[in-house]
PDB file of N, CA and C in Angstrom:
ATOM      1  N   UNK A   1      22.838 -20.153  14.277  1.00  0.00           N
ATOM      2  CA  UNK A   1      21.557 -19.606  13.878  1.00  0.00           C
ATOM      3  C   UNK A   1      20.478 -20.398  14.623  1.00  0.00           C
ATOM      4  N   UNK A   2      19.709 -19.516  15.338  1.00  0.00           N
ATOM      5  CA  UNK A   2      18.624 -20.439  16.453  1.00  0.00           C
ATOM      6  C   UNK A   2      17.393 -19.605  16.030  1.00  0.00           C
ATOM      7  N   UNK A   3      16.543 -20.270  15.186  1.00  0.00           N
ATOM      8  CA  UNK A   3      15.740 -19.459  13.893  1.00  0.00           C
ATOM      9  C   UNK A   3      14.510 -20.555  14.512  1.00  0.00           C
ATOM     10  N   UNK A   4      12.905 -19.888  14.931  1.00  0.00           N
ATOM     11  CA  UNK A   4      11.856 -20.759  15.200  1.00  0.00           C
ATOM     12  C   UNK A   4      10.784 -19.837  14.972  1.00  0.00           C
ATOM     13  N   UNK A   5       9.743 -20.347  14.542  1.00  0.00           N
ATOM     14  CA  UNK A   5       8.331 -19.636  13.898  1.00  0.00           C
ATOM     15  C   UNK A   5       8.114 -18.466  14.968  1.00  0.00           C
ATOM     16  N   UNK A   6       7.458 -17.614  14.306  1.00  0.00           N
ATOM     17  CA  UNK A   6       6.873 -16.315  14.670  1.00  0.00           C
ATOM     18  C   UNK A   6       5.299 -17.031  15.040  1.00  0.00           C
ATOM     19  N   UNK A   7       5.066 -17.069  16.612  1.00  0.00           N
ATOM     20  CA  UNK A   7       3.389 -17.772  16.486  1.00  0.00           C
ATOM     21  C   UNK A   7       2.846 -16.604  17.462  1.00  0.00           C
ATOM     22  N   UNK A   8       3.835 -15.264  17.690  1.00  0.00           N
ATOM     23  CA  UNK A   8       2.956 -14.272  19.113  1.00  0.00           C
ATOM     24  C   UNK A   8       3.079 -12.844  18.476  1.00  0.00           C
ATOM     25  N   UNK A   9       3.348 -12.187  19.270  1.00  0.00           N
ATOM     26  CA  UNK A   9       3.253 -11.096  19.300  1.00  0.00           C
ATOM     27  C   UNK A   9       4.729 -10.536  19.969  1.00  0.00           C
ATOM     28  N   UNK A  10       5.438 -11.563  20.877  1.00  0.00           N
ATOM     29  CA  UNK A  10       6.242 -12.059  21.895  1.00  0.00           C
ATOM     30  C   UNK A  10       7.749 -12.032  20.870  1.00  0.00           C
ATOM     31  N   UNK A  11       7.266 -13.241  20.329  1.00  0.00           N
ATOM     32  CA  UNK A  11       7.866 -13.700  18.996  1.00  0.00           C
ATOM     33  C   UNK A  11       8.643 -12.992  17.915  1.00  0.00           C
ATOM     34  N   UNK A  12       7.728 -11.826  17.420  1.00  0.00           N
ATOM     35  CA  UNK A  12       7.852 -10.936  16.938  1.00  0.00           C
ATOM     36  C   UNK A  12       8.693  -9.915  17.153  1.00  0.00           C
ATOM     37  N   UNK A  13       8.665  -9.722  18.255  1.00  0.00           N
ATOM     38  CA  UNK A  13       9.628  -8.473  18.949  1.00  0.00           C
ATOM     39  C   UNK A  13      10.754  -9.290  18.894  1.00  0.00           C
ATOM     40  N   UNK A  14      10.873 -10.408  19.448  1.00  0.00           N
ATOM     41  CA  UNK A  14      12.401 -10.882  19.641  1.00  0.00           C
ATOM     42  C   UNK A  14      13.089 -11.062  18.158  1.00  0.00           C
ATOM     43  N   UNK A  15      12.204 -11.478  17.183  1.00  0.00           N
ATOM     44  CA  UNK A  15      12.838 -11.290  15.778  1.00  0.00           C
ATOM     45  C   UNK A  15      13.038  -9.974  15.037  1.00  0.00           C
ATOM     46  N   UNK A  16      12.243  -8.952  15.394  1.00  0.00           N
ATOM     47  CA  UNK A  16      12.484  -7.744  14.873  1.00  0.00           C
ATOM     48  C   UNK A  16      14.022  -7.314  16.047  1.00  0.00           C
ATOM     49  N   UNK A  17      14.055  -7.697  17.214  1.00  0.00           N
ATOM     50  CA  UNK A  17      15.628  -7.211  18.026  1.00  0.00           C
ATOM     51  C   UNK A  17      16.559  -8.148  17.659  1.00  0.00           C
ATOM     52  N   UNK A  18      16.630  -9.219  16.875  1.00  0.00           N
ATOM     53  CA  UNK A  18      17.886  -9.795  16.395  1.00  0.00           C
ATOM     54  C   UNK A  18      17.576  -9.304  14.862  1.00  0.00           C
ATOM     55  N   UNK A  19      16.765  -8.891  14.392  1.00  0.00           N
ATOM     56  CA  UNK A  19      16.789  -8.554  13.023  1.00  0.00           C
ATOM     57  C   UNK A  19      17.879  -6.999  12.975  1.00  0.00           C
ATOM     58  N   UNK A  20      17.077  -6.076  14.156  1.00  0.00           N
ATOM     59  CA  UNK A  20      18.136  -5.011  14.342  1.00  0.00           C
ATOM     60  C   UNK A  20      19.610  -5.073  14.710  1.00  0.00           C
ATOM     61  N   UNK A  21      19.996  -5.775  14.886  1.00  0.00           N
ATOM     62  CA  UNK A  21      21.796  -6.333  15.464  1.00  0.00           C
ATOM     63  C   UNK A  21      22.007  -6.995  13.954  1.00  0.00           C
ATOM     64  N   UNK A  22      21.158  -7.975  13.396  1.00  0.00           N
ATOM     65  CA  UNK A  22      22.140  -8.139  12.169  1.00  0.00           C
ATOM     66  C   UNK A  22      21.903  -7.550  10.626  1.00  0.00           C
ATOM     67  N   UNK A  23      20.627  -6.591  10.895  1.00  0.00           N
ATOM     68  CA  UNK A  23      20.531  -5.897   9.286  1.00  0.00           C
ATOM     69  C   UNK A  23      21.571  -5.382   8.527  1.00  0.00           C
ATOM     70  N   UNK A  24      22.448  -5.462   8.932  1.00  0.00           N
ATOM     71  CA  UNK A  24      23.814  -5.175   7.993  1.00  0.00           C
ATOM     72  C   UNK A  24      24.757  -6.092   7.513  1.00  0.00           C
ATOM     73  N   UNK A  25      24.301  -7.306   7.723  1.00  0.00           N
ATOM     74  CA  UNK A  25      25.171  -8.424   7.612  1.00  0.00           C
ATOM     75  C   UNK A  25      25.851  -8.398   5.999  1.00  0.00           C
ATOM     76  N   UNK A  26      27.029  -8.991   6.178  1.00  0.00           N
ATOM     77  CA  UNK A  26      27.475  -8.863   4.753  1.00  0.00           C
ATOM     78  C   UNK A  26      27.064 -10.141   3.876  1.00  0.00           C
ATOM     79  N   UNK A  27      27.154 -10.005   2.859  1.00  0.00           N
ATOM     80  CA  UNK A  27      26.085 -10.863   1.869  1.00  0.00           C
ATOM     81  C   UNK A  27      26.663 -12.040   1.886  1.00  0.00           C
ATOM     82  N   UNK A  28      26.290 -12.677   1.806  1.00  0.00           N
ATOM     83  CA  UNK A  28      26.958 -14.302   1.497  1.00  0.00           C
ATOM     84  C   UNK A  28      27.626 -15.110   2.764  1.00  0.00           C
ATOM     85  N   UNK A  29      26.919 -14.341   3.836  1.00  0.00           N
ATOM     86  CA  UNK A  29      27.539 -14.962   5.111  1.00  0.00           C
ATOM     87  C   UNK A  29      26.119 -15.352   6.211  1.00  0.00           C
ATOM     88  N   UNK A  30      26.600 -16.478   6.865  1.00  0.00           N
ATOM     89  CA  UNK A  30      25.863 -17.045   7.296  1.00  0.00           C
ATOM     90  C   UNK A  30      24.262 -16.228   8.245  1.00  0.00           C
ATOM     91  N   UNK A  31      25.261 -14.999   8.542  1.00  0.00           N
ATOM     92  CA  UNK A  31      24.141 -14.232   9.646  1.00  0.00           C
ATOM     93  C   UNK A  31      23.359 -13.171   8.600  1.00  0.00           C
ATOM     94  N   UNK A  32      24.104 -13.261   7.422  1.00  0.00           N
ATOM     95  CA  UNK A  32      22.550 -12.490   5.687  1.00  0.00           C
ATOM     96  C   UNK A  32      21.873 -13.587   5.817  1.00  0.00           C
ATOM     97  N   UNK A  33      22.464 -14.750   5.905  1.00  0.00           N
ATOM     98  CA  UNK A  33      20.915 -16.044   5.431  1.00  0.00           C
ATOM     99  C   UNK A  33      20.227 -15.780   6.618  1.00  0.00           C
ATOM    100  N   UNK A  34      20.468 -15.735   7.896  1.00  0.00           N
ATOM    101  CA  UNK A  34      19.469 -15.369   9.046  1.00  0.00           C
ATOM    102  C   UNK A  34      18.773 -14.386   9.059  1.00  0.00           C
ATOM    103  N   UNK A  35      19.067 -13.443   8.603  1.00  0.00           N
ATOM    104  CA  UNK A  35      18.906 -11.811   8.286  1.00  0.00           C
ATOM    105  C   UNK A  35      17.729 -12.287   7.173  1.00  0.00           C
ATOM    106  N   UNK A  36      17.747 -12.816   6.151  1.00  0.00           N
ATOM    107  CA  UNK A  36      16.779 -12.947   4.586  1.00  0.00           C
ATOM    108  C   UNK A  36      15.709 -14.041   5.906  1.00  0.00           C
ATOM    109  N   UNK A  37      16.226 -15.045   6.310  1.00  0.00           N
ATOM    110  CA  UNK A  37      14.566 -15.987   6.991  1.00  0.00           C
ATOM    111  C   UNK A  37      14.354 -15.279   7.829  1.00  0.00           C
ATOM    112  N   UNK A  38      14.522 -14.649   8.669  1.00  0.00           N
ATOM    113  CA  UNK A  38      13.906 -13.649   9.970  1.00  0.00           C
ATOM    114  C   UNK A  38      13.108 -12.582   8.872  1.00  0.00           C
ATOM    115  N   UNK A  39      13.311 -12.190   7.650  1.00  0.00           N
ATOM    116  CA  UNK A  39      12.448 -11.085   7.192  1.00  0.00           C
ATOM    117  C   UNK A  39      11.329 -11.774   6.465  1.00  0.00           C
ATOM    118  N   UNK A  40      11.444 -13.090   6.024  1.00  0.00           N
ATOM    119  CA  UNK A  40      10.260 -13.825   5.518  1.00  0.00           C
ATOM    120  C   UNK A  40       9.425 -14.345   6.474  1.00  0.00           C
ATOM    121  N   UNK A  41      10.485 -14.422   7.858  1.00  0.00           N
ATOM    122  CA  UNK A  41       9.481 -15.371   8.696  1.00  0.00           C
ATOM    123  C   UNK A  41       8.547 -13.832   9.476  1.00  0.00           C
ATOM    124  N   UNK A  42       8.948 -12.815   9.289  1.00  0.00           N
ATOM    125  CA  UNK A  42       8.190 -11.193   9.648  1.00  0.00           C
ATOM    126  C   UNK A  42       7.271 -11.100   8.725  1.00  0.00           C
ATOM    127  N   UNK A  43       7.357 -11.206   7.782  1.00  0.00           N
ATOM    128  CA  UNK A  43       6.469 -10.813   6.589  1.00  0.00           C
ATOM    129  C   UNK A  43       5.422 -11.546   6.431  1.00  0.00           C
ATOM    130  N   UNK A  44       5.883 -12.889   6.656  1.00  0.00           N
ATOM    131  CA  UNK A  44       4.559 -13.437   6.731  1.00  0.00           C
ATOM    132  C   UNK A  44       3.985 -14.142   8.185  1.00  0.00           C
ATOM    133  N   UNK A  45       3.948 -13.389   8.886  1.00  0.00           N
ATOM    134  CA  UNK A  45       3.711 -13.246  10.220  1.00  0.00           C
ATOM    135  C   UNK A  45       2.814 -11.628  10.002  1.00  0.00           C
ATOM    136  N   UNK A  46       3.319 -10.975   9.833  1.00  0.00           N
ATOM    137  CA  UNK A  46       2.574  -9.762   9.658  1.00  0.00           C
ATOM    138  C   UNK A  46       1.231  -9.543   8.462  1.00  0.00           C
ATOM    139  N   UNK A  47       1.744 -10.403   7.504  1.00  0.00           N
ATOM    140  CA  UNK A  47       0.727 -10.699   6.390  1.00  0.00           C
ATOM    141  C   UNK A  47      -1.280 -11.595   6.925  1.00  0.00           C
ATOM    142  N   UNK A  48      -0.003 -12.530   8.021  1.00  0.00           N
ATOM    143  CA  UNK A  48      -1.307 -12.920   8.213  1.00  0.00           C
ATOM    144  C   UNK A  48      -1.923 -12.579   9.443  1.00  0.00           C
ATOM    145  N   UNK A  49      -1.253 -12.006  10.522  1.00  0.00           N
ATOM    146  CA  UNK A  49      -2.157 -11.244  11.160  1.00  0.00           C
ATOM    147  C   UNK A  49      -2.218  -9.742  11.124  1.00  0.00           C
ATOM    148  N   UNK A  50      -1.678  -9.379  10.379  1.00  0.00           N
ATOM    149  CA  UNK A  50      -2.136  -7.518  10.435  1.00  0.00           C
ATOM    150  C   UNK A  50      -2.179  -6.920   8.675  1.00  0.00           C
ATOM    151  N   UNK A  51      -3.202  -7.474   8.346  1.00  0.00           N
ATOM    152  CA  UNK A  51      -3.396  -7.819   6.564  1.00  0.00           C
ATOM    153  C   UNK A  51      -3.979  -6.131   6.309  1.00  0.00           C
ATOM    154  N   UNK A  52      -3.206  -5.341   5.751  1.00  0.00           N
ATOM    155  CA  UNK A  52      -3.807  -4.269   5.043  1.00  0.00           C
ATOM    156  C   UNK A  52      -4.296  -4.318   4.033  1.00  0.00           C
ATOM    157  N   UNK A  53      -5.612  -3.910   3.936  1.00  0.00           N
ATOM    158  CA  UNK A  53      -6.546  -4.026   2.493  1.00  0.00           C
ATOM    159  C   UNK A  53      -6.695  -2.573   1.881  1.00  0.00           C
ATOM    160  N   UNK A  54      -6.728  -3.022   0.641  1.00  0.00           N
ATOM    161  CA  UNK A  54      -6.380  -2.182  -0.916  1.00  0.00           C
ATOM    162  C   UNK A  54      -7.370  -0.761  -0.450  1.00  0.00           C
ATOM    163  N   UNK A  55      -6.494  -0.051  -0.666  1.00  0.00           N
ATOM    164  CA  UNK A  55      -6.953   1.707  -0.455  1.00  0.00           C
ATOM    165  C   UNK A  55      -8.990   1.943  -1.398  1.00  0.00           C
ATOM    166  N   UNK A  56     -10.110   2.470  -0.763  1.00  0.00           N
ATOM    167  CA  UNK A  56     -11.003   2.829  -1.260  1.00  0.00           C
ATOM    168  C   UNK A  56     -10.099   3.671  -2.532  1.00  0.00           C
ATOM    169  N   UNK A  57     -10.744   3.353  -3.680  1.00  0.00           N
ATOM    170  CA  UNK A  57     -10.335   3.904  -4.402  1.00  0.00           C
ATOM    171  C   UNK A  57     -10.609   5.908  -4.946  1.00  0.00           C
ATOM    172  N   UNK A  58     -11.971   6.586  -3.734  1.00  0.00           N
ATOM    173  CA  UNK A  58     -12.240   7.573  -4.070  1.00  0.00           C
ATOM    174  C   UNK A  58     -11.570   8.377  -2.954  1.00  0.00           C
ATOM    175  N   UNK A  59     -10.695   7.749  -1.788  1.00  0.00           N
ATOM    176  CA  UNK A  59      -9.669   7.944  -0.868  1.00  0.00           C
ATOM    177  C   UNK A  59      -8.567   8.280  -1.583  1.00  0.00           C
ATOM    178  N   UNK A  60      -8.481   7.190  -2.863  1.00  0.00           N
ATOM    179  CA  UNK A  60      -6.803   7.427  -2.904  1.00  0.00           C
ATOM    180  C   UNK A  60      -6.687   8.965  -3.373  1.00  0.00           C
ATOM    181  N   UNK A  61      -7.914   9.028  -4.734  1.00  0.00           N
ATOM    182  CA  UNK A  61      -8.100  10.323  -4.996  1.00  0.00           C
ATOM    183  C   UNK A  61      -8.234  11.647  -4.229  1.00  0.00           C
ATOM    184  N   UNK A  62      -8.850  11.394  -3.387  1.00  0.00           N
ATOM    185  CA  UNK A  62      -8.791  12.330  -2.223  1.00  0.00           C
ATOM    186  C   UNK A  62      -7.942  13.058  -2.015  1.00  0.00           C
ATOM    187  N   UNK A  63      -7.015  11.503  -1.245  1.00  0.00           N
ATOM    188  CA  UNK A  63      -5.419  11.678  -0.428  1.00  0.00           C
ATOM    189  C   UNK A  63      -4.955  12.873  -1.296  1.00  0.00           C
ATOM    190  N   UNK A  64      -4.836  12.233  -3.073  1.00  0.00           N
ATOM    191  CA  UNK A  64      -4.167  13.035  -3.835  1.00  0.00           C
ATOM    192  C   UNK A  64      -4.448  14.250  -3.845  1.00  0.00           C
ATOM    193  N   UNK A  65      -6.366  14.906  -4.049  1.00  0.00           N
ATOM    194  CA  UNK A  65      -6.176  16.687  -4.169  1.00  0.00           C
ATOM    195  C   UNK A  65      -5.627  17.056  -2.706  1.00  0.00           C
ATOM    196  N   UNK A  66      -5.338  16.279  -1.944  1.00  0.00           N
ATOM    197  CA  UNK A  66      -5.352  17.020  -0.869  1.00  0.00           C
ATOM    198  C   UNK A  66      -3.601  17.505  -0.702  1.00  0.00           C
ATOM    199  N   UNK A  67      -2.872  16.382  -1.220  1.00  0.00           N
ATOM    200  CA  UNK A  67      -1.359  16.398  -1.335  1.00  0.00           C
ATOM    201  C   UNK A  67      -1.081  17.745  -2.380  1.00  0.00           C
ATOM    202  N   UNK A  68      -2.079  17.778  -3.180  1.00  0.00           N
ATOM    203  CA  UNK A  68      -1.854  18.333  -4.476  1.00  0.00           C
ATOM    204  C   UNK A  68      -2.787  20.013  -4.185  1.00  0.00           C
ATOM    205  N   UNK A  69      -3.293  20.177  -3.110  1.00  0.00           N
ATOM    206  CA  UNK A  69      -4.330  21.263  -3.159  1.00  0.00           C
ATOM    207  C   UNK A  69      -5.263  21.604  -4.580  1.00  0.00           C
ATOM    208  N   UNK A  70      -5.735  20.320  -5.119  1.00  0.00           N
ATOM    209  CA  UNK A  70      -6.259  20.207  -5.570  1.00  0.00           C
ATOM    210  C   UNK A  70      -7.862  20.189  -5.456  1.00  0.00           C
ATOM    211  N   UNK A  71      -9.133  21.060  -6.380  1.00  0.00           N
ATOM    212  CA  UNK A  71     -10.486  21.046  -6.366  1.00  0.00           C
ATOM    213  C   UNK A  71     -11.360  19.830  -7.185  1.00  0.00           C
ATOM    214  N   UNK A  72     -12.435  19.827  -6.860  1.00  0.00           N
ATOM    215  CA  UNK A  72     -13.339  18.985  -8.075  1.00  0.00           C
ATOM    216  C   UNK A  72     -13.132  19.439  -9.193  1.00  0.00           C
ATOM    217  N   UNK A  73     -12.707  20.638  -9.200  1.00  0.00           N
ATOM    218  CA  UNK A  73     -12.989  20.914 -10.754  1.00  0.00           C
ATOM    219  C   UNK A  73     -11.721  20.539 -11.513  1.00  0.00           C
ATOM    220  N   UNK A  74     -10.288  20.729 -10.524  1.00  0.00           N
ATOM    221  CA  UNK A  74      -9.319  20.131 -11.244  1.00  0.00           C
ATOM    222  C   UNK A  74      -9.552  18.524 -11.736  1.00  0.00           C
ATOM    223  N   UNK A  75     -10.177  18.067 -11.172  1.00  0.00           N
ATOM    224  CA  UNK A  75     -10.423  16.341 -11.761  1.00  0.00           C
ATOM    225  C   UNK A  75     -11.318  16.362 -13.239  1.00  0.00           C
ATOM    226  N   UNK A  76     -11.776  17.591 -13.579  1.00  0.00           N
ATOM    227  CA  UNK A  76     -12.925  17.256 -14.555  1.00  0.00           C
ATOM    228  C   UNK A  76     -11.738  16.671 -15.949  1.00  0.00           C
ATOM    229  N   UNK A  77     -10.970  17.252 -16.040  1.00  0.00           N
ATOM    230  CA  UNK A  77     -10.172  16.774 -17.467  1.00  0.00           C
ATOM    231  C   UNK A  77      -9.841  14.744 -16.994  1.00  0.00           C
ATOM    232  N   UNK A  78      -9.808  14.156 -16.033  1.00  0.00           N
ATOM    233  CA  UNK A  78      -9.633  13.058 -15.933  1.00  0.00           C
ATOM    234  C   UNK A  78     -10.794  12.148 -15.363  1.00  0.00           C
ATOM    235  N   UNK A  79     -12.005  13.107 -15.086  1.00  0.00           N
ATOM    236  CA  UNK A  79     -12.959  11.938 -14.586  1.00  0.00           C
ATOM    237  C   UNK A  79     -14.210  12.310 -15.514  1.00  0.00           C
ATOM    238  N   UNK A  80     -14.393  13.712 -15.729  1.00  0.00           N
ATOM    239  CA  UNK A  80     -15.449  14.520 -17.354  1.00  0.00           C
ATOM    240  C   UNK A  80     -15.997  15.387 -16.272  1.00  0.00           C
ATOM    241  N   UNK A  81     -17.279  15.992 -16.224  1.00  0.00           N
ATOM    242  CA  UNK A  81     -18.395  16.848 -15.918  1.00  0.00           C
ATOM    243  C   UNK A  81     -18.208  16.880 -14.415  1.00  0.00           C
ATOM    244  N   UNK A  82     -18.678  18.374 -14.054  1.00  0.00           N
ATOM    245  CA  UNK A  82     -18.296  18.282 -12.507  1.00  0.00           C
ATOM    246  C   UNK A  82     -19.352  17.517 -11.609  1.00  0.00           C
ATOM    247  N   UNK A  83     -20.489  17.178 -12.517  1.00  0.00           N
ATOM    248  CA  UNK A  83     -21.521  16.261 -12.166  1.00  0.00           C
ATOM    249  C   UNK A  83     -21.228  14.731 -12.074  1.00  0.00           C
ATOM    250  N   UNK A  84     -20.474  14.548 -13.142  1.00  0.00           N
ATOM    251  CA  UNK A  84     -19.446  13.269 -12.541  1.00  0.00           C
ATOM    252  C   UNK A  84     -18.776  12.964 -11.815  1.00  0.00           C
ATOM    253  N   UNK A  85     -18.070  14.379 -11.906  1.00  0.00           N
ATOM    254  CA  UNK A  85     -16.856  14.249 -10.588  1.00  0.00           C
ATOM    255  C   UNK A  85     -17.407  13.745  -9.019  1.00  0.00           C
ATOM    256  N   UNK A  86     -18.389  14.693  -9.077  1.00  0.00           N
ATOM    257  CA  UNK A  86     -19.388  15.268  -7.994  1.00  0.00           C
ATOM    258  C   UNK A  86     -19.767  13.551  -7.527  1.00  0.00           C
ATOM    259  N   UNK A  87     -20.545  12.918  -8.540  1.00  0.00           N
ATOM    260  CA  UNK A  87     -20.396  11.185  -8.176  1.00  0.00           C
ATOM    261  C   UNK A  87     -19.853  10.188  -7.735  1.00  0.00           C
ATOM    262  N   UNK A  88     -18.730  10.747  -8.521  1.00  0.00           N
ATOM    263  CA  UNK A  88     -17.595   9.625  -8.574  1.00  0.00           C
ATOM    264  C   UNK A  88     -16.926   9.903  -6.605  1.00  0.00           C
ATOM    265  N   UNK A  89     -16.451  11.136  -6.082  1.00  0.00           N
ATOM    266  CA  UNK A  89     -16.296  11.569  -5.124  1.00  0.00           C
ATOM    267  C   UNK A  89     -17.615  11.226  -3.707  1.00  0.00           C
ATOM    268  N   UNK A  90     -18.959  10.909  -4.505  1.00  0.00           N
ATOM    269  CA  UNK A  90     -19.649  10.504  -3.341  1.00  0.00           C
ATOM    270  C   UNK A  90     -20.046   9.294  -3.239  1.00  0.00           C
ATOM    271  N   UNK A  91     -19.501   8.156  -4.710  1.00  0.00           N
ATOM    272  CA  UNK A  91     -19.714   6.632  -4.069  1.00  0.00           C
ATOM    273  C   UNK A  91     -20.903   6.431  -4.796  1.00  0.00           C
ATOM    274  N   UNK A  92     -21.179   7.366  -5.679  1.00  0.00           N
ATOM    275  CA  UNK A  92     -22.375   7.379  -6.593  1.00  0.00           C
ATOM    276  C   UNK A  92     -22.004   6.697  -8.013  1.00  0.00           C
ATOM    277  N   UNK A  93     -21.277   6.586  -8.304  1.00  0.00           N
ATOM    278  CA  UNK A  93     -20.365   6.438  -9.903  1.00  0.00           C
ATOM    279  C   UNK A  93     -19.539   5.320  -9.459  1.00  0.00           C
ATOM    280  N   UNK A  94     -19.103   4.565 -10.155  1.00  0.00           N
ATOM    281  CA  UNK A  94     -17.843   4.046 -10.115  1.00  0.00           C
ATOM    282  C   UNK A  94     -16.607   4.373 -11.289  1.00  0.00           C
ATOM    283  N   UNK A  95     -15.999   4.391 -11.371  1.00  0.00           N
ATOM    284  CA  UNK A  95     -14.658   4.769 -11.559  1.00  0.00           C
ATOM    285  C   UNK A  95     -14.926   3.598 -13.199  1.00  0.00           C
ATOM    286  N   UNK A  96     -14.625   4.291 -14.445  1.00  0.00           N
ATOM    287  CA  UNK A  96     -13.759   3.819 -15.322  1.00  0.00           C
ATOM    288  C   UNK A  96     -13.003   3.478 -15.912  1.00  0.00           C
ATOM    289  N   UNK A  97     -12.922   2.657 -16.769  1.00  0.00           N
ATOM    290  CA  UNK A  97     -11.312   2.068 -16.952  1.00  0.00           C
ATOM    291  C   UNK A  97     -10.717   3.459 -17.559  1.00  0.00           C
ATOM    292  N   UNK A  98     -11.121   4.197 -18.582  1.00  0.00           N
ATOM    293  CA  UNK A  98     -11.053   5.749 -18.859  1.00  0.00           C
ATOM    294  C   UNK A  98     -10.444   6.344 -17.869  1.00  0.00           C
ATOM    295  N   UNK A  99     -11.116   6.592 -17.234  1.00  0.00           N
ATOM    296  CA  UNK A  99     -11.282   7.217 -15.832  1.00  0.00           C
ATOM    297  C   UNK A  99      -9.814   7.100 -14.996  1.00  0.00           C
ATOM    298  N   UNK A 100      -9.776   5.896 -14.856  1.00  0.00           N
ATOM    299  CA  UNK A 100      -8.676   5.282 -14.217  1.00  0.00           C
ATOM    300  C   UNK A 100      -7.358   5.598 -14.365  1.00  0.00           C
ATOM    301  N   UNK A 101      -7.358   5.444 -15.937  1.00  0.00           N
ATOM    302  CA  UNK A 101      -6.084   5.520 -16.869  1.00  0.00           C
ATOM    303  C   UNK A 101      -5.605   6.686 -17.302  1.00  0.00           C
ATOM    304  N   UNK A 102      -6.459   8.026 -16.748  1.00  0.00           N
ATOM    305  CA  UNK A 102      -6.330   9.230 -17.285  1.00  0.00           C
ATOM    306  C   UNK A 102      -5.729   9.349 -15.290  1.00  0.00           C
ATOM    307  N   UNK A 103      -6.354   8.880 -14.310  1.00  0.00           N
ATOM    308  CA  UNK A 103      -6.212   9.541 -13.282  1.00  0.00           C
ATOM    309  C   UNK A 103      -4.709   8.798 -13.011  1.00  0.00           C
ATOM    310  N   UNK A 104      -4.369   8.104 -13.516  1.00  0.00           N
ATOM    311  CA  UNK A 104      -3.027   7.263 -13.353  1.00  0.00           C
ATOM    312  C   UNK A 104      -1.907   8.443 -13.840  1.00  0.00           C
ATOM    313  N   UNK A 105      -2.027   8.177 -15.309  1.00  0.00           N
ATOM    314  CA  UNK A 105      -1.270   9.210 -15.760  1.00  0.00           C
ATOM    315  C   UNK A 105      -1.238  10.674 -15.476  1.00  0.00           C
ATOM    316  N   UNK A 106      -2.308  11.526 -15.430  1.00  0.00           N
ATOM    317  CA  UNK A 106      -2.332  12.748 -14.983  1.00  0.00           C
ATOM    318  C   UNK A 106      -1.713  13.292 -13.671  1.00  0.00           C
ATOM    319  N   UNK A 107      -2.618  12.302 -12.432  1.00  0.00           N
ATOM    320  CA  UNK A 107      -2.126  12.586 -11.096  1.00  0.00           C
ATOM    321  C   UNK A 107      -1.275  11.468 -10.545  1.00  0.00           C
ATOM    322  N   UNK A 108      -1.174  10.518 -11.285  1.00  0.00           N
ATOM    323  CA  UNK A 108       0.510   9.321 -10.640  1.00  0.00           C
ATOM    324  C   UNK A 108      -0.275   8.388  -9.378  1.00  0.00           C
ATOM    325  N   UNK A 109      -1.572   8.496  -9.537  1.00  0.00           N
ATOM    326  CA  UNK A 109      -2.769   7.573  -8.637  1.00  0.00           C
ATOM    327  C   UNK A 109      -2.035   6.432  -8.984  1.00  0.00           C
ATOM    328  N   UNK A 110      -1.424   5.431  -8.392  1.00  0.00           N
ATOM    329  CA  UNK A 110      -1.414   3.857  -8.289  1.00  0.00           C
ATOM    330  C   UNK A 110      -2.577   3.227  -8.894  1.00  0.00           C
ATOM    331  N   UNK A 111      -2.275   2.579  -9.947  1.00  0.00           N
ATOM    332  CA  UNK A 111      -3.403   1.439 -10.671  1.00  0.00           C
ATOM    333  C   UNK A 111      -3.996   0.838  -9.602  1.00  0.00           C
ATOM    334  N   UNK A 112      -3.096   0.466  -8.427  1.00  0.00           N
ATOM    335  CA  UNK A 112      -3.437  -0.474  -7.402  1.00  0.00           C
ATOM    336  C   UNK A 112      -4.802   0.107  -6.945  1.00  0.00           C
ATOM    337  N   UNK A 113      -4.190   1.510  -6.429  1.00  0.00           N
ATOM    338  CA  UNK A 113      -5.347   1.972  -5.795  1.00  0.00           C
ATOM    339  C   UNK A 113      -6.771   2.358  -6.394  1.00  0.00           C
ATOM    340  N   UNK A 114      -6.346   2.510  -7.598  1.00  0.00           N
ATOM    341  CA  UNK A 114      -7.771   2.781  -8.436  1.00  0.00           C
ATOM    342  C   UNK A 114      -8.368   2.072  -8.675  1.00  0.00           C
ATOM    343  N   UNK A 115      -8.544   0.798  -8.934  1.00  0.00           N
ATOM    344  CA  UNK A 115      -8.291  -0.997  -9.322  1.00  0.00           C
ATOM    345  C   UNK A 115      -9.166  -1.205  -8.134  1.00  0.00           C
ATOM    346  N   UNK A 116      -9.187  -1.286  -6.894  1.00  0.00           N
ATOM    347  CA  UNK A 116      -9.378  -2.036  -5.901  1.00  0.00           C
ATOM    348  C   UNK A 116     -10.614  -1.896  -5.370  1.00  0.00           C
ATOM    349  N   UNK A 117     -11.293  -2.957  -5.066  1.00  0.00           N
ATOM    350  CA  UNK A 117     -12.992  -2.556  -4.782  1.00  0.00           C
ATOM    351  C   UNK A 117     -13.016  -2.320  -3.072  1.00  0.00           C
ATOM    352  N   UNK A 118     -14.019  -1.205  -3.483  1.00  0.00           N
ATOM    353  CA  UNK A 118     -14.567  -0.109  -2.112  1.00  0.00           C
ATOM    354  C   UNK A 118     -15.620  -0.944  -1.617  1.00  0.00           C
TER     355      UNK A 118
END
């Protein structure tokens, strides 16, 4: 096992092409323990230079009528008045814990994403 920090871009590739030759390793053998530090030493290599931040939360909603062919008006039972809706959709409103917890359960919105400041 010839295992050394991820510090490029260089780096990276060569651990993601020995990661591909041993992702199948069988468990409890020396080239899984190489296989488990090559995916921590990726992860956090990728964590800290290519950091994805928490979805706008009137996006995630979005994403959703759009998955869902969904209107404003379908949101009124989880956000109230289409004058709210109408808000909440332009960055005018912010989002309630109400709000949140109805759009969680109703449309399967990620807490994460509802949660997360725009």
């Amino acid at each position: 096992m010839n295992i050394k920090p991820i510090r490029n871009n260089d780096d990276l590739r060569a651990a993601f092409k020995r990661l591909e030759k041993i992702y199948q390793a069988q468990e409890g053998t020396a080239v899984a323990d190489e296989m488990e530090i090559l995916v921590t030493l990726i992860e956090a290599y990728e964590h800290k230079h290519f950091p994805i931040s928490a979805a706008d939360p009137v996006e995630a909603i979005k994403f959703r009528m759009e998955q869902q062919g969904l209107t404003q008006k379908d949101l009124e039972p989880y956000i109230g008045s289409s004058g709210r809706v109408s808000e909440v959709l332009n960055h005018k409103r912010r989002l309630s814990l109400q709000m949140v917890k109805r759009l969680h359960e109703g449309l399967h919105i990620p807490y994460e994403s509802l949660l997360s400041a725009a």
